[in-house]
C-alpha atoms as a PDB file:
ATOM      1  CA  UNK A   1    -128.740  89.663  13.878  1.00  0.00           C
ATOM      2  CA  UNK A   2    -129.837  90.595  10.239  1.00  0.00           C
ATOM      3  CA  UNK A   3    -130.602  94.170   9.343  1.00  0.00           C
ATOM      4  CA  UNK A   4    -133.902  93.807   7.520  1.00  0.00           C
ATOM      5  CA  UNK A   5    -134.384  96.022   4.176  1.00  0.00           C
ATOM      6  CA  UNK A   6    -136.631  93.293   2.819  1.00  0.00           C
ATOM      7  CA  UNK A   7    -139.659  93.718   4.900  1.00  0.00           C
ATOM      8  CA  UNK A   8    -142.907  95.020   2.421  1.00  0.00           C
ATOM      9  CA  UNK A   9    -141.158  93.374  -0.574  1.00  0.00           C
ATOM     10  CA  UNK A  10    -142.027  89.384   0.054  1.00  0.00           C
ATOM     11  CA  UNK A  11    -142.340  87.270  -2.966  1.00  0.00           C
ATOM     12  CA  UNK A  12    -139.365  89.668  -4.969  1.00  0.00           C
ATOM     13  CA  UNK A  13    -135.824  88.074  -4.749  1.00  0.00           C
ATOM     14  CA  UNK A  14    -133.592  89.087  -1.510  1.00  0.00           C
ATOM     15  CA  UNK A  15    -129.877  89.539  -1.065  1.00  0.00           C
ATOM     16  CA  UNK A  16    -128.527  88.978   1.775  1.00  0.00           C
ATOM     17  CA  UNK A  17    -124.685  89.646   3.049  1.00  0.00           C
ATOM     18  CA  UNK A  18    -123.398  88.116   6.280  1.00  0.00           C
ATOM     19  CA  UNK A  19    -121.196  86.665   8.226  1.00  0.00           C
ATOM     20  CA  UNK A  20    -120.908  84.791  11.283  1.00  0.00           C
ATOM     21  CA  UNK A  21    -120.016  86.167  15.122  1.00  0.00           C
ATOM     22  CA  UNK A  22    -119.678  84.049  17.940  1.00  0.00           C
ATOM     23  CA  UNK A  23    -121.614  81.202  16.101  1.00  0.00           C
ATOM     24  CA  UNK A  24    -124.569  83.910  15.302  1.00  0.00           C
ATOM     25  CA  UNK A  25    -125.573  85.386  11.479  1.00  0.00           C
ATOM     26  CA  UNK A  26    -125.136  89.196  11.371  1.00  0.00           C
ATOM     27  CA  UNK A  27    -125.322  91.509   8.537  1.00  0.00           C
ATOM     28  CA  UNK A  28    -128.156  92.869   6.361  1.00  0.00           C
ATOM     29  CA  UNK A  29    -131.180  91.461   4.046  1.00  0.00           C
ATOM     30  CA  UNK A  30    -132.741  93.191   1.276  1.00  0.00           C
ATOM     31  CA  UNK A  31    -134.713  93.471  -1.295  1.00  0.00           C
ATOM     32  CA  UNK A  32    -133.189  93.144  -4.924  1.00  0.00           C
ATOM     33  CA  UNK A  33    -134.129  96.307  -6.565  1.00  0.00           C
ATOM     34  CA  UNK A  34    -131.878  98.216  -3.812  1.00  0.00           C
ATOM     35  CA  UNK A  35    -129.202  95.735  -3.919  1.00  0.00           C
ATOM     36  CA  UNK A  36    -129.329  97.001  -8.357  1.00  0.00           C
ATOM     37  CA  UNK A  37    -129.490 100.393  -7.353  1.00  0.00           C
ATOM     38  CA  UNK A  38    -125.967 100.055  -5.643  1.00  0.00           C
ATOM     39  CA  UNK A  39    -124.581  98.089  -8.078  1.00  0.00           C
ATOM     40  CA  UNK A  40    -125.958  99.580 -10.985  1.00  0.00           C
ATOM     41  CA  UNK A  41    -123.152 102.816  -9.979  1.00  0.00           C
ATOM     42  CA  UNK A  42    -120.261 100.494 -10.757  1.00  0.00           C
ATOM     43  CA  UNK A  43    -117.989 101.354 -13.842  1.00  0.00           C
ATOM     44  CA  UNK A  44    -115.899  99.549 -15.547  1.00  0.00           C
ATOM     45  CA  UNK A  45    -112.449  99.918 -14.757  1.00  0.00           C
ATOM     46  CA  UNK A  46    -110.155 100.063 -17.812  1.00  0.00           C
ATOM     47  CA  UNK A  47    -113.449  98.547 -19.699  1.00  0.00           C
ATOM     48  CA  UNK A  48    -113.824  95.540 -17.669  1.00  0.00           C
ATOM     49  CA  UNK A  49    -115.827  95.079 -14.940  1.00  0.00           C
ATOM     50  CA  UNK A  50    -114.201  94.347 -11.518  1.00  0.00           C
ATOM     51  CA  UNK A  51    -114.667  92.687  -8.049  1.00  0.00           C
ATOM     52  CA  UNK A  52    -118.293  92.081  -7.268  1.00  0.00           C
ATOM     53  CA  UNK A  53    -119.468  93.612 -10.585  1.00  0.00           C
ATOM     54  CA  UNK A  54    -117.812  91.515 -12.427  1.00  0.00           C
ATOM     55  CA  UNK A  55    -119.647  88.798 -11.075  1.00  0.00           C
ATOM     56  CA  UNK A  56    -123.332  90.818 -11.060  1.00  0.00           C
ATOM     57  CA  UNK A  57    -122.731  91.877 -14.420  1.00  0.00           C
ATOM     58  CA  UNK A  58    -121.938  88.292 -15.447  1.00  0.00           C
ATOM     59  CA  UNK A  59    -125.333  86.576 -13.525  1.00  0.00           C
ATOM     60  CA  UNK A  60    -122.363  84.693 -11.821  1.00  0.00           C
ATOM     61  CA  UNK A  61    -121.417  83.829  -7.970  1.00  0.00           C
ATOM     62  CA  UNK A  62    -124.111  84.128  -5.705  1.00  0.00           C
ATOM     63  CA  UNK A  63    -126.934  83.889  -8.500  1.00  0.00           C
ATOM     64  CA  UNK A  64    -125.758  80.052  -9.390  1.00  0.00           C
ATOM     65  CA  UNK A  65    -124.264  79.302  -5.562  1.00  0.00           C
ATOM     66  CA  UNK A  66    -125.653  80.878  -2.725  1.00  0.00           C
ATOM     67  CA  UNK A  67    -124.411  81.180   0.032  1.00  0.00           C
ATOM     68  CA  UNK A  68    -121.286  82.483  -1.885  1.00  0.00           C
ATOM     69  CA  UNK A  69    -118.206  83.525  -0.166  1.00  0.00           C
ATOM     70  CA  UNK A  70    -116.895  86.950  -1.230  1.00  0.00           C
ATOM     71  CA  UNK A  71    -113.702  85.924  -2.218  1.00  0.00           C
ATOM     72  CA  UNK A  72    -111.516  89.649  -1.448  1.00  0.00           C
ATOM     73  CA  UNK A  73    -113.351  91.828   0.648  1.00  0.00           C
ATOM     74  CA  UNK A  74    -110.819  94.546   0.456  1.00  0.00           C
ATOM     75  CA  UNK A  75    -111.558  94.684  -3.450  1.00  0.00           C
ATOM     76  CA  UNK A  76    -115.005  94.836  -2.525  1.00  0.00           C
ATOM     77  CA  UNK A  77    -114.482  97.100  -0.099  1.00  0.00           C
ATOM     78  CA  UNK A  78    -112.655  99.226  -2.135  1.00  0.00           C
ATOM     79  CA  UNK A  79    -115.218  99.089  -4.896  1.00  0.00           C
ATOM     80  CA  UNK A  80    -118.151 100.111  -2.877  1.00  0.00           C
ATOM     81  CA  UNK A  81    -116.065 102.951  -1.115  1.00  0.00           C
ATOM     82  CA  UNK A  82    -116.171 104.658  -5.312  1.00  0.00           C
ATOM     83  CA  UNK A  83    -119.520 105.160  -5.304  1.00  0.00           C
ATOM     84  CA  UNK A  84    -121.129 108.442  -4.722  1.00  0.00           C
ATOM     85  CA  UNK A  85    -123.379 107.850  -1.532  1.00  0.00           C
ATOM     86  CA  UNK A  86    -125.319 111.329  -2.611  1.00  0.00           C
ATOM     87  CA  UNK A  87    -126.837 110.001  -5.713  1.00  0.00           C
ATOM     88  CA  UNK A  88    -128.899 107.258  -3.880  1.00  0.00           C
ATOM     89  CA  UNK A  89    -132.564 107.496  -2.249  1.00  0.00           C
ATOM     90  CA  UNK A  90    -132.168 107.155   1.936  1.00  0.00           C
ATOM     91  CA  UNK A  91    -132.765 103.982   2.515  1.00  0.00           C
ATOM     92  CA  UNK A  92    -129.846 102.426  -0.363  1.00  0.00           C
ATOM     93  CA  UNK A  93    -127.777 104.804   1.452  1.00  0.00           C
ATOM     94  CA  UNK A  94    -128.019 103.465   4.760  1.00  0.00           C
ATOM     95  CA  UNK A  95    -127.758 100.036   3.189  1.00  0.00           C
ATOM     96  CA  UNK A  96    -124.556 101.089   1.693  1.00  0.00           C
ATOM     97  CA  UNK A  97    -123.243 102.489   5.108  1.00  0.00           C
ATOM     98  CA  UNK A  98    -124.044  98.974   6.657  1.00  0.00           C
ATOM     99  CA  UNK A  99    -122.535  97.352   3.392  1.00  0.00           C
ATOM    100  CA  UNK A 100    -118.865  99.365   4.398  1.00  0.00           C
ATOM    101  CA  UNK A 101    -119.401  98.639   7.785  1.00  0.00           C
ATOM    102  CA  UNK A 102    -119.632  95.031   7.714  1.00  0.00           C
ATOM    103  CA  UNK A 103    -116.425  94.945   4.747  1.00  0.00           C
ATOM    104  CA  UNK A 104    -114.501  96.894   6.983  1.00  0.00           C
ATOM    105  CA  UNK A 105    -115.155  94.950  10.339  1.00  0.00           C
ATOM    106  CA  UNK A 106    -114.288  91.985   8.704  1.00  0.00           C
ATOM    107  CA  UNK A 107    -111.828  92.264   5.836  1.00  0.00           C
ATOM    108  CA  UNK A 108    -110.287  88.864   7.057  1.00  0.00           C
ATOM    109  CA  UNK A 109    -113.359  86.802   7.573  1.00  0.00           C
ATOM    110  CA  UNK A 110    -115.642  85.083   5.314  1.00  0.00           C
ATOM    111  CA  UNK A 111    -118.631  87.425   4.093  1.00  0.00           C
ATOM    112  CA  UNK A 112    -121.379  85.775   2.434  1.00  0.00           C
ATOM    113  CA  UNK A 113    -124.255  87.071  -0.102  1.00  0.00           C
ATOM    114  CA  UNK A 114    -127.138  84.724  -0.542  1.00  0.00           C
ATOM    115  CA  UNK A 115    -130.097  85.013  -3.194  1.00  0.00           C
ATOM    116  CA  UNK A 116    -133.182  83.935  -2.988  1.00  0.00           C
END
């Protein structure tokens, strides 16, 4: 089952991560702008960017092929575990929570993000 944060902003772009359980789609949907307001925390590390915002940064991965596989969810993991929780509004926070969540429960799987 997908957690929806999407709901109230139909006809703006969506990102969705997921994977698949037993055959069924679970993870979370959302609207763009929240899905920026995460990602828009990254640094650069050592001047480059890194892991997943290397390829947001770059328009790349899931903007020209979605469904795109996540290709190390550790480093993603990782990268999303740097970011200050505190300095986002409620609902990116929870998002964020769900984000860890669904990295951490399945490091070894395939993880998905899909735009559309």
């Amino acid at each position: 089952m997908l957690k929806n944060y999407y709901t109230g902003f139909e006809g703006y772009p969506e990102i969705d991560f997921y994977t698949y359980i037993n055959g069924e789609k679970t993870g979370i949907e959302m609207w763009e702008g929240y899905f920026d307001n995460i990602m828009n925390e990254f640094s650069p590390v050592d001047g480059r960017w890194a892991s997943l915002a290397y390829y947001y940064h770059l328009y790349e991965g899931w903007y020209d092929e979605s469904p795109w596989v996540i290709p190390d969810n550790k480093k993603a993991l990782e990268q999303f575990e740097t970011i200050d929780i505190k300095l986002l509004d409620n609902v990116t926070q929870k998002i964020m929570m769900k984000l860890i969540k669904l990295l951490k429960d399945n490091l070894d799987g395939e993880i998905f993000i899909e735009y559309s």
